[in-house]
C-alpha atoms as a PDB file:
ATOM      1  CA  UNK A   1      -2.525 -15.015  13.984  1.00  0.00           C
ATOM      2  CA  UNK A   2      -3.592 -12.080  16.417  1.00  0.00           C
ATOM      3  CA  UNK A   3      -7.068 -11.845  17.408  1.00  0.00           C
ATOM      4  CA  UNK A   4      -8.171  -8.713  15.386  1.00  0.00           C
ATOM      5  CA  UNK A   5      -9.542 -10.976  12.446  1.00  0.00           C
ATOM      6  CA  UNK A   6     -13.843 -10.516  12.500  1.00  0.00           C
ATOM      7  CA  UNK A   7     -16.143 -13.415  12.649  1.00  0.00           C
ATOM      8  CA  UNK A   8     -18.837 -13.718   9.929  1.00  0.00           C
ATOM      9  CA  UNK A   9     -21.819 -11.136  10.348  1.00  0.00           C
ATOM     10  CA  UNK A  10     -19.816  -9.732  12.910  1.00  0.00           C
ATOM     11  CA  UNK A  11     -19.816  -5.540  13.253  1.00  0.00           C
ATOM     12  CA  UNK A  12     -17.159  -5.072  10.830  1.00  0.00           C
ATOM     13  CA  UNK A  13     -19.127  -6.607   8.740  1.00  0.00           C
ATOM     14  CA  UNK A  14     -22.390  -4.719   9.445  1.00  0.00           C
ATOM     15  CA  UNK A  15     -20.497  -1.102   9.405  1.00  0.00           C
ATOM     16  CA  UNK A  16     -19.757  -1.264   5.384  1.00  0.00           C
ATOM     17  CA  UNK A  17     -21.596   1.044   3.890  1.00  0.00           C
ATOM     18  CA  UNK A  18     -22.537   0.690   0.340  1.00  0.00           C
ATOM     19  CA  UNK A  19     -24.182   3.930  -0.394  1.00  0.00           C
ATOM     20  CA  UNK A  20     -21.071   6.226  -0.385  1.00  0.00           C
ATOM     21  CA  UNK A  21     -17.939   4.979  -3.101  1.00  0.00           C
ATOM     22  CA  UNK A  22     -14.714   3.885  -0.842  1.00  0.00           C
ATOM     23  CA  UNK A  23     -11.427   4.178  -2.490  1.00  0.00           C
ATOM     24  CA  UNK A  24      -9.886   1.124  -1.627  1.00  0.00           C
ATOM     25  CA  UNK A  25     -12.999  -0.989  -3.188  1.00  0.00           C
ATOM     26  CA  UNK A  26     -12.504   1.183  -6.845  1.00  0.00           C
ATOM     27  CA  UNK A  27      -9.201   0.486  -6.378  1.00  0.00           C
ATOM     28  CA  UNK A  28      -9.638  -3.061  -5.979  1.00  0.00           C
ATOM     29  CA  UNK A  29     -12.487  -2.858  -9.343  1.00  0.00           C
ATOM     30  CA  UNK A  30      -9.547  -1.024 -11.529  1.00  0.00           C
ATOM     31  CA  UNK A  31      -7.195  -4.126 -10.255  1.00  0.00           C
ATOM     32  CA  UNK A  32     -10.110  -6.470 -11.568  1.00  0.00           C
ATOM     33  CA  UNK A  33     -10.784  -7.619  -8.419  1.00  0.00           C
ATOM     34  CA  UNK A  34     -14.906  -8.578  -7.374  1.00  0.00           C
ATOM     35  CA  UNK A  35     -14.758  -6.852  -3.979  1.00  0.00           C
ATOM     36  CA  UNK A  36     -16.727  -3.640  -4.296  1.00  0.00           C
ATOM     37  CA  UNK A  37     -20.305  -2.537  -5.010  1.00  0.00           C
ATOM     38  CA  UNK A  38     -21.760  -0.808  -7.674  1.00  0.00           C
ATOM     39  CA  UNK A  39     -21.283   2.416  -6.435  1.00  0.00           C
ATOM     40  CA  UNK A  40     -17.583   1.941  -6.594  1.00  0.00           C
ATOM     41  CA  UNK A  41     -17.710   0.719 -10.337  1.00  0.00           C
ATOM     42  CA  UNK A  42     -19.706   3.611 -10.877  1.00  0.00           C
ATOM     43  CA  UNK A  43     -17.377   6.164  -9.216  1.00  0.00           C
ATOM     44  CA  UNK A  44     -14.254   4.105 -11.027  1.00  0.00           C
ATOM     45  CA  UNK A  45     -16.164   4.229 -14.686  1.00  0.00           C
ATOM     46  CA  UNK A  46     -16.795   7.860 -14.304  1.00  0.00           C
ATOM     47  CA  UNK A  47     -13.114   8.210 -13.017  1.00  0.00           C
ATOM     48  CA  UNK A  48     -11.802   5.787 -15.895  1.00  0.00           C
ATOM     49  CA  UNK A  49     -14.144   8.478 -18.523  1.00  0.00           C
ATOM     50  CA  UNK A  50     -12.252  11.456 -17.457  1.00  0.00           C
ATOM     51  CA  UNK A  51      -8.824   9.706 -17.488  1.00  0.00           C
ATOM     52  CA  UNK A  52      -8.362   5.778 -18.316  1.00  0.00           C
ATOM     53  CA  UNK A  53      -4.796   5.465 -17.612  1.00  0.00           C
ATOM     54  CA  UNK A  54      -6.162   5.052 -13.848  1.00  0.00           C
ATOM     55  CA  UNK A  55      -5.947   1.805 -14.536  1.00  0.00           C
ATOM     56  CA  UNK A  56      -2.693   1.459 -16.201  1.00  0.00           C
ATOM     57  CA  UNK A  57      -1.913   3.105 -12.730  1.00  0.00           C
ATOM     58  CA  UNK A  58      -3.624   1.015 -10.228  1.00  0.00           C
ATOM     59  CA  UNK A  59      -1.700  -1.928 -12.180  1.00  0.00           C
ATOM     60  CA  UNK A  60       2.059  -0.689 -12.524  1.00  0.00           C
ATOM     61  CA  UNK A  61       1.285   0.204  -8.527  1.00  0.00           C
ATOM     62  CA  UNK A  62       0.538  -3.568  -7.607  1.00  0.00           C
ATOM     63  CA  UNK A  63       3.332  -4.500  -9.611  1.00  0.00           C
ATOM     64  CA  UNK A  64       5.770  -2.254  -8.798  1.00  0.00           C
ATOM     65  CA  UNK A  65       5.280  -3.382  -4.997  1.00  0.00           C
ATOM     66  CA  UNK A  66       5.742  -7.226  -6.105  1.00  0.00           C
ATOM     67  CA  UNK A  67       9.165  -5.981  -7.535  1.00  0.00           C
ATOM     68  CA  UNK A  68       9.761  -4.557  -4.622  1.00  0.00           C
ATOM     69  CA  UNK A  69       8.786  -6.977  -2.307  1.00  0.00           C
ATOM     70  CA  UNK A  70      10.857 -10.066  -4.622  1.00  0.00           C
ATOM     71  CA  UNK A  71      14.022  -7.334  -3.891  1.00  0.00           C
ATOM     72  CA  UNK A  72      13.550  -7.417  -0.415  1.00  0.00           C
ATOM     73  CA  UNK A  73      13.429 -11.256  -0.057  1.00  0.00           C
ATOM     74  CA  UNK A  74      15.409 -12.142  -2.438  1.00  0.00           C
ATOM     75  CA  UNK A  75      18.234 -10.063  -2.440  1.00  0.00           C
ATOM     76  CA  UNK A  76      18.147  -8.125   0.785  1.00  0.00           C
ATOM     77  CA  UNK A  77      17.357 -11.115   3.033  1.00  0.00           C
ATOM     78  CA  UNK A  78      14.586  -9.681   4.589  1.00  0.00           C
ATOM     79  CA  UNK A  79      11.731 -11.678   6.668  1.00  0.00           C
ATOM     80  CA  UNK A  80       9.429  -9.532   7.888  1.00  0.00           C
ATOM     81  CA  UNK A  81       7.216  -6.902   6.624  1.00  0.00           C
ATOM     82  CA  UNK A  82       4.682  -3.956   7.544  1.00  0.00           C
ATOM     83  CA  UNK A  83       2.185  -3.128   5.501  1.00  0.00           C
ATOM     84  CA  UNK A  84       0.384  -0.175   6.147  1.00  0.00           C
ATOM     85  CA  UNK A  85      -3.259   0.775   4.568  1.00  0.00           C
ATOM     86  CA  UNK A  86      -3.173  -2.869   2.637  1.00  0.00           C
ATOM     87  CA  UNK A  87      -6.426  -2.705   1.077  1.00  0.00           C
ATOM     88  CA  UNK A  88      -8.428  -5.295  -0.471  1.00  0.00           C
ATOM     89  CA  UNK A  89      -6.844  -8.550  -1.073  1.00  0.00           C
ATOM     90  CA  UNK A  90      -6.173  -9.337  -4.587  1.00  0.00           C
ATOM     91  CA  UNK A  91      -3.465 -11.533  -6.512  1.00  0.00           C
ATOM     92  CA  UNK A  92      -0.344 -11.302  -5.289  1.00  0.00           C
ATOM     93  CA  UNK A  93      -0.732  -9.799  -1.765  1.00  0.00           C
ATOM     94  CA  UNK A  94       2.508  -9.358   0.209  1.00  0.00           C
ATOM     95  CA  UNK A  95       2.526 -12.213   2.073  1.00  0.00           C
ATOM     96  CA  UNK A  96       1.773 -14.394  -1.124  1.00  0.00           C
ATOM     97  CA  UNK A  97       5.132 -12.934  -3.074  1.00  0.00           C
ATOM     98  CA  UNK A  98       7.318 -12.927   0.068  1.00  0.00           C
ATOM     99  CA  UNK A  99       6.276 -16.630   1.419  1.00  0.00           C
ATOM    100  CA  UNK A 100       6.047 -17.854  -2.141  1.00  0.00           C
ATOM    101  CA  UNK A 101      10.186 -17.074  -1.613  1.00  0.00           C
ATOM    102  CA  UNK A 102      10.766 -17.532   1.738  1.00  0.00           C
ATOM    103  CA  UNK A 103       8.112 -19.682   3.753  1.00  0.00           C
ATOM    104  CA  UNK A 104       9.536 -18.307   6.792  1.00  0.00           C
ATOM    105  CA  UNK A 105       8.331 -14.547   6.369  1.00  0.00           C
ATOM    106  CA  UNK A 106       6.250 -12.778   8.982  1.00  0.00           C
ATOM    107  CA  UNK A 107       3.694 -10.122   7.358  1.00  0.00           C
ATOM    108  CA  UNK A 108       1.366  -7.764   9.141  1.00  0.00           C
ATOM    109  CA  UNK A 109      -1.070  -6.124   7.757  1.00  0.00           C
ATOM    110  CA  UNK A 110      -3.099  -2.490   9.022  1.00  0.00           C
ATOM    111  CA  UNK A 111      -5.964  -1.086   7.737  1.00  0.00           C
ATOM    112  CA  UNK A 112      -9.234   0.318   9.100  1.00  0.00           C
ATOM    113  CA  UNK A 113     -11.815  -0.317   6.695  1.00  0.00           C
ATOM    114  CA  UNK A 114     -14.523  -2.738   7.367  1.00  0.00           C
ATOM    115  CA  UNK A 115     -14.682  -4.312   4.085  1.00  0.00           C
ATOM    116  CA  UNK A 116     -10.614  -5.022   4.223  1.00  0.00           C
ATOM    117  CA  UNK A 117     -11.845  -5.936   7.948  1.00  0.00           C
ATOM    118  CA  UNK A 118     -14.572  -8.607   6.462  1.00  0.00           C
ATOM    119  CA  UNK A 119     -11.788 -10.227   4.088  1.00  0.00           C
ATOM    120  CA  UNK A 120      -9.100 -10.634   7.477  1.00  0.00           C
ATOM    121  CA  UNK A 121      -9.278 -14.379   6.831  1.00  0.00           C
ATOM    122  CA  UNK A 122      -8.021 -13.835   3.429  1.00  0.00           C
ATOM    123  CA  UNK A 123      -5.246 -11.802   4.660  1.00  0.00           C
ATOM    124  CA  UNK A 124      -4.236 -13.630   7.522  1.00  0.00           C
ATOM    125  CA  UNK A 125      -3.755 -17.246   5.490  1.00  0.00           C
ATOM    126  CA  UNK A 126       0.325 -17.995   5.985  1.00  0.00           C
ATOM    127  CA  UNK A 127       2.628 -20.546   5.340  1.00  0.00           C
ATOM    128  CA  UNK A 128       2.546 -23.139   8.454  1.00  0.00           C
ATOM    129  CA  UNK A 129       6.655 -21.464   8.692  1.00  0.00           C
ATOM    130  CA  UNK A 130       5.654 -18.096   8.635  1.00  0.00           C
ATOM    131  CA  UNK A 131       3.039 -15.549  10.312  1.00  0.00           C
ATOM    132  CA  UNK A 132       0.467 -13.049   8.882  1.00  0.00           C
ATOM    133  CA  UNK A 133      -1.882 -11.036  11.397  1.00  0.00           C
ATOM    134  CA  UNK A 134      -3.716  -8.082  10.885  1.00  0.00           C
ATOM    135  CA  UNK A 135      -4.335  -4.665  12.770  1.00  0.00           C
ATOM    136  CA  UNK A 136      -7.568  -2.817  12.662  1.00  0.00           C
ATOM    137  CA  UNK A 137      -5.607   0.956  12.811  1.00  0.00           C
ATOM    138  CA  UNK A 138      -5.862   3.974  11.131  1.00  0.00           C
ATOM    139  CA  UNK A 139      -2.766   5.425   9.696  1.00  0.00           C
ATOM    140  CA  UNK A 140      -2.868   8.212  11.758  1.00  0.00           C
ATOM    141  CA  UNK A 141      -2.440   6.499  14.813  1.00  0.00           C
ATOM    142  CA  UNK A 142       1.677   4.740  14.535  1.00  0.00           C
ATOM    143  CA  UNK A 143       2.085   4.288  17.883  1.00  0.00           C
ATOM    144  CA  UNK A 144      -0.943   1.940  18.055  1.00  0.00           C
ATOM    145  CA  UNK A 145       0.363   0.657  15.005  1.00  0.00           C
ATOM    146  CA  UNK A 146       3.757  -0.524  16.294  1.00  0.00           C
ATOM    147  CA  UNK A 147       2.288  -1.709  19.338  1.00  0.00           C
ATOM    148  CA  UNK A 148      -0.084  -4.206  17.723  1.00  0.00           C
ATOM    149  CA  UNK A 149       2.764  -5.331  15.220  1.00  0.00           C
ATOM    150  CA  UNK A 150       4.947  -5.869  17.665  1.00  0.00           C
ATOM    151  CA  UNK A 151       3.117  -8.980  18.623  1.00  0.00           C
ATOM    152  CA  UNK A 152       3.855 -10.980  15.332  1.00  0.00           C
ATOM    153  CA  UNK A 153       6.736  -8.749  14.554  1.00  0.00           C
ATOM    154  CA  UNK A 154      10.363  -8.846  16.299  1.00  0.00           C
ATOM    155  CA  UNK A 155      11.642  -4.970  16.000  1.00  0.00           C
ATOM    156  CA  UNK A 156      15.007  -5.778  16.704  1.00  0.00           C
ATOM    157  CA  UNK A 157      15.156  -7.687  13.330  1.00  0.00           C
ATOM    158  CA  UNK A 158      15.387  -5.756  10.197  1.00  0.00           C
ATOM    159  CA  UNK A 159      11.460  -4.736   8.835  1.00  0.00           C
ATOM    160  CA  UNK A 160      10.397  -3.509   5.873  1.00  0.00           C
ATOM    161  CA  UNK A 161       7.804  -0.962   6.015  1.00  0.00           C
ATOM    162  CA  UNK A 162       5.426  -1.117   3.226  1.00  0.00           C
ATOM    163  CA  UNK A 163       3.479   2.807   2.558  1.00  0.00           C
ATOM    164  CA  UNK A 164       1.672   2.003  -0.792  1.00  0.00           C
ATOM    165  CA  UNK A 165      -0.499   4.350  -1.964  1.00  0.00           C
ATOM    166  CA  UNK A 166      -1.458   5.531   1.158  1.00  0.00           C
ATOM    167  CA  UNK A 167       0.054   8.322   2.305  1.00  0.00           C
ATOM    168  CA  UNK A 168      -2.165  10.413  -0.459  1.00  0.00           C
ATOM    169  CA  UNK A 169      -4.681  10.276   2.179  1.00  0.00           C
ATOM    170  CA  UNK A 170      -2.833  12.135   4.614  1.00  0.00           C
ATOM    171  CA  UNK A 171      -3.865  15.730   3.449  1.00  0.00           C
ATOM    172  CA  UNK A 172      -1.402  17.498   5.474  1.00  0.00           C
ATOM    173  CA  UNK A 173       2.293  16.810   4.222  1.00  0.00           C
ATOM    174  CA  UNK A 174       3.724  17.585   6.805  1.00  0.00           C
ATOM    175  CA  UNK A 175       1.799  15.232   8.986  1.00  0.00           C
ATOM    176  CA  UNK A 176       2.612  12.577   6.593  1.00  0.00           C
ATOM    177  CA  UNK A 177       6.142  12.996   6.684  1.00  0.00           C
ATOM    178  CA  UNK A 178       5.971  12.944  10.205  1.00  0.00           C
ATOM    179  CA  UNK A 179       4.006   9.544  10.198  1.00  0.00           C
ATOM    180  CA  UNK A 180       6.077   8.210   8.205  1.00  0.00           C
ATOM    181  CA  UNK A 181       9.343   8.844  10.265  1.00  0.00           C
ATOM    182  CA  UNK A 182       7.601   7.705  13.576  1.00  0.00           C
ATOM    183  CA  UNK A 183       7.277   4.092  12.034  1.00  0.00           C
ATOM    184  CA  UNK A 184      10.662   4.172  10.546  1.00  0.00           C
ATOM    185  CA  UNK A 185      12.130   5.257  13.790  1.00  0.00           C
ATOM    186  CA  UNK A 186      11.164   2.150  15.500  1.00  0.00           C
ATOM    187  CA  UNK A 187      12.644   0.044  13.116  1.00  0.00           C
ATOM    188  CA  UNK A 188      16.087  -0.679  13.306  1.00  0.00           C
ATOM    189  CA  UNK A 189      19.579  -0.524  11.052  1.00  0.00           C
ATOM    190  CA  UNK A 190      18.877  -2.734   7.938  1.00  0.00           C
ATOM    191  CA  UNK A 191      15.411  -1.852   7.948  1.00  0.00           C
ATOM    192  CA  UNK A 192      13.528  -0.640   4.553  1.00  0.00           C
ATOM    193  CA  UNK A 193      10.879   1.851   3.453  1.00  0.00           C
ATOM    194  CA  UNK A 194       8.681   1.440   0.141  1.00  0.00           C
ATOM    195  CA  UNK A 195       6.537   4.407  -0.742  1.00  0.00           C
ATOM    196  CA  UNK A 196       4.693   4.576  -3.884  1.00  0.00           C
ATOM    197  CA  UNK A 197       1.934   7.554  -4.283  1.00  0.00           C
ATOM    198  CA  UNK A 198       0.373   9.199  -6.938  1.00  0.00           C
ATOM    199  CA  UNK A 199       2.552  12.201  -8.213  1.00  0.00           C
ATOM    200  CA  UNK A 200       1.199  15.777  -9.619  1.00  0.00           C
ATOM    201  CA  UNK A 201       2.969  17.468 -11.895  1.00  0.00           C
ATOM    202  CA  UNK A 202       3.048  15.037 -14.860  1.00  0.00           C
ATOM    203  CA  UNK A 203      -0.453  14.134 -16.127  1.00  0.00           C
ATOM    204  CA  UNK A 204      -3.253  17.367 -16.176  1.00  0.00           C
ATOM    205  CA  UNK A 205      -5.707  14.793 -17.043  1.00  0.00           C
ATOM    206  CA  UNK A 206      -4.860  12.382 -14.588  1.00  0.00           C
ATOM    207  CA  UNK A 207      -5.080  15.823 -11.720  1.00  0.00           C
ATOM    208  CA  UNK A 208      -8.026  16.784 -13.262  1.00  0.00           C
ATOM    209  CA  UNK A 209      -9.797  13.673 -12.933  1.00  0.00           C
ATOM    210  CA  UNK A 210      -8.684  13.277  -9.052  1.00  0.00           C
ATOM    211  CA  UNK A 211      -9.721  16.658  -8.028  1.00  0.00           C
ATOM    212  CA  UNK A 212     -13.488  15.823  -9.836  1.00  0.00           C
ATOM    213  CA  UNK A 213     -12.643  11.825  -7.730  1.00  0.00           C
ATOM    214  CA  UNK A 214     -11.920  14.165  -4.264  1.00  0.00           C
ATOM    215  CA  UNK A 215     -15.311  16.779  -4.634  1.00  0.00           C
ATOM    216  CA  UNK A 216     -17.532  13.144  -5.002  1.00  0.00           C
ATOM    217  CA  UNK A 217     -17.911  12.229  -1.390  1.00  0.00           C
ATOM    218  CA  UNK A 218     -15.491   9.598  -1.297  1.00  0.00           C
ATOM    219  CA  UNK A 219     -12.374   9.585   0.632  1.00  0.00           C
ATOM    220  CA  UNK A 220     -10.357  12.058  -1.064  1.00  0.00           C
ATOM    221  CA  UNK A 221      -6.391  11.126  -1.929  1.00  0.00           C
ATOM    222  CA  UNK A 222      -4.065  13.630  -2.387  1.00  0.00           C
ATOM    223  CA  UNK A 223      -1.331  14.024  -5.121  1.00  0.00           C
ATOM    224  CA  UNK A 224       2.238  15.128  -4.632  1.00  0.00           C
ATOM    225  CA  UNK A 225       4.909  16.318  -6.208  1.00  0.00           C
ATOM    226  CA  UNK A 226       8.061  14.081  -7.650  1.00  0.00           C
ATOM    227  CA  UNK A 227       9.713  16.340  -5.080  1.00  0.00           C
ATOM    228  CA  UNK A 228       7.632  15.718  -1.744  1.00  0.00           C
ATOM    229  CA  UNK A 229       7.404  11.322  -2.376  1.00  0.00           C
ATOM    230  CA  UNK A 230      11.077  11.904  -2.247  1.00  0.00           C
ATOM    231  CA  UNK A 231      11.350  13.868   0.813  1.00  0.00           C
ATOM    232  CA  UNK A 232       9.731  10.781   2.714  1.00  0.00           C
ATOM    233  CA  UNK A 233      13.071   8.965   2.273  1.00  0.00           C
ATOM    234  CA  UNK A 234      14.646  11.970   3.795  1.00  0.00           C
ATOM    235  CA  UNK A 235      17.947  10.164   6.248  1.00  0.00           C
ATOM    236  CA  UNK A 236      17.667   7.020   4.450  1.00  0.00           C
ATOM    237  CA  UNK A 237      19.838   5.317   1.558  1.00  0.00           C
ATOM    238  CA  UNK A 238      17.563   5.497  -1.695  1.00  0.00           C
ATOM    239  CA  UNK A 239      18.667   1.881  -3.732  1.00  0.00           C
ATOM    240  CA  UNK A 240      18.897   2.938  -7.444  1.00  0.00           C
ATOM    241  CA  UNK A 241      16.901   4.094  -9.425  1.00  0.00           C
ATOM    242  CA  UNK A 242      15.397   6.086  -6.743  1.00  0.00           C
ATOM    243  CA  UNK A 243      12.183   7.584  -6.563  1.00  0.00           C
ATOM    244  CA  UNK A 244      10.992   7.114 -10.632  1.00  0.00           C
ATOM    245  CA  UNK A 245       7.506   6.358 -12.362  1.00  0.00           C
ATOM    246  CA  UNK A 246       6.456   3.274 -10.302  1.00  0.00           C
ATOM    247  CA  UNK A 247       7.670   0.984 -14.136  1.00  0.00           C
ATOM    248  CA  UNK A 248      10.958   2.278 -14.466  1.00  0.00           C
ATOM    249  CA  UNK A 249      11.799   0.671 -11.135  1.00  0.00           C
ATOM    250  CA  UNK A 250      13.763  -2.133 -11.874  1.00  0.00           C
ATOM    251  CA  UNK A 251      11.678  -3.486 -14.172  1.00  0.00           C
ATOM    252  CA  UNK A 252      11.399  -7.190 -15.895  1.00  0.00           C
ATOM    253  CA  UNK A 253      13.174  -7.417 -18.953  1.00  0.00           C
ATOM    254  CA  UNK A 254      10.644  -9.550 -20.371  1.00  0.00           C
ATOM    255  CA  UNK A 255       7.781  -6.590 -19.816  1.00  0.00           C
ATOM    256  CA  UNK A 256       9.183  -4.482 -23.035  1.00  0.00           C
ATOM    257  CA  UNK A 257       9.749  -0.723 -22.425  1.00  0.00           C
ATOM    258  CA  UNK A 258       7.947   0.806 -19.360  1.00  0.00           C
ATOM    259  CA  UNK A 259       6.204   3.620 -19.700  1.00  0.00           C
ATOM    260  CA  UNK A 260       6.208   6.776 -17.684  1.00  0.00           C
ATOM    261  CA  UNK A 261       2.984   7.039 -15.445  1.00  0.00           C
ATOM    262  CA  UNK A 262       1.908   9.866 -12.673  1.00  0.00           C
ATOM    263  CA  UNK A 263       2.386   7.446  -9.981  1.00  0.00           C
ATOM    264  CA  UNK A 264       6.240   7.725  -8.096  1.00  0.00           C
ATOM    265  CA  UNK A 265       8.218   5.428  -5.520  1.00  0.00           C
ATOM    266  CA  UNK A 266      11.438   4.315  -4.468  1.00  0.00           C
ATOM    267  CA  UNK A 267      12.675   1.669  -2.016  1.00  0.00           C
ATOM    268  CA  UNK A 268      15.060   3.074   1.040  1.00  0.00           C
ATOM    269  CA  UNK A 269      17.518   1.271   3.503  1.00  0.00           C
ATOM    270  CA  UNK A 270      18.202   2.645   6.762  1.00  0.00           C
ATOM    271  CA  UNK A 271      21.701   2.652   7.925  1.00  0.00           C
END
């Protein structure tokens, strides 16, 4: 453990404000989760109104990074993880579906809001093999990120970095891309990148309803094209299928026939 985990009634504690709707607490209501206030269900009921597939969304997300995540173990022999903008623990957190494989795995975690901050215990329970630890970091700020992993996390050793759903709240693309490749560059050969975001250009209702979700006061999120979550992977081998509707990636064949929703990712391997 690292010693950025809060002590009950501490200040990240006190610094939650439940007045204004934060999107990683309605994210964590359309997931079922209890860890949000009724000004998120609010803000997610008026979202889910407007479009309910949001939820369909928020689900083949979560899932679509457990398939992921069971690759990387499983198959690609990967032990250590870092997971970027985590958000509220639910079922299934990273650490759960990688130690659940292999005991062994070391998983940090970075976010920077106080509720995610309140529930660091949560996060930070490992496997007496393994490690967990979290960073209190904003995405913006990689090199602060990399330093702070780097004290559960050996960079010499293959990593995979874990971007889900949050480089939407990036609004400049370019600055995205660039965060992005900063953390990737400090990773080395054998590494991996998993991006999932929500896409534009495949569900009016679904941009309608995020553009009403980004003039509410909350933390706005920002769609992108198929074209632009695929540019992220730009210099890095994209495993098949590439970057698809989060359930046509390598689905279960006991989940029936995916269906296509606005929400795009991929899994990457760098050379």
């Amino acid at each position: 453990m690292t010693d950025h985990a809060p002590t009950p009634g501490s200040a990240a504690q006190q610094k939650i404000d439940t007045s204004v709707p934060h999107s990683a607490r309605i994210w964590n209501y359309w997931l079922g989760g209890k860890d949000n206030y009724p000004v998120d269900e609010a803000a997610g009921d008026a979202y889910t109104a407007v479009f309910p597939g949001i939820v369909t969304i928020a689900r083949s997300s979560r899932a679509f990074l457990q398939r992921n995540i069971t690759y990387l173990v499983a198959e690609a022999g990967i032990r250590q993880f870092l997971d970027v903008g985590t958000g509220l623990p639910t079922a299934d957190n990273t650490h759960e579906v990688a130690q659940r494989i292999a005991p062994e795995s070391r998983i940090v975690y970075v976010d920077n809001d106080p509720m995610v901050l309140a529930h660091a215990r949560a996060l930070l329970y490992s496997t007496p093999q393994g490690a967990t630890a979290y960073v209190d970091s904003n995405v913006l700020d990689p090199d602060r990120i990399l330093a702070a992993a780097a004290e559960t996390l050996d960079f010499t050793r293959p990593t995979a970095l874990i971007l889900s759903n949050i480089l939407g709240h990036i609004a400049d693309y370019d600055q995205a891309r660039a965060i992005a490749t900063r953390l990737m560059d400090a990773l080395p050969s054998g590494s991996y990148l998993s991006i999932n975001d929500g896409s534009r250009g495949v569900d009016p209702v679904f941009e309608q309803a995020q553009d009403a979700y980004n003039e509410s006061g909350a933390v706005p999120y920002n769609l992108r094209t198929v074209e632009q979550i695929t540019s992220f992977f730009d210099g890095l081998e994209l495993l098949d299928p590439g970057v698809v509707s989060v359930p046509l990636w390598r689905p279960a064949a006991a989940s029936g026939a995916p269906v296509v929703v606005a929400e795009h990712g991929g899994l990457a391997r760098k050379a």
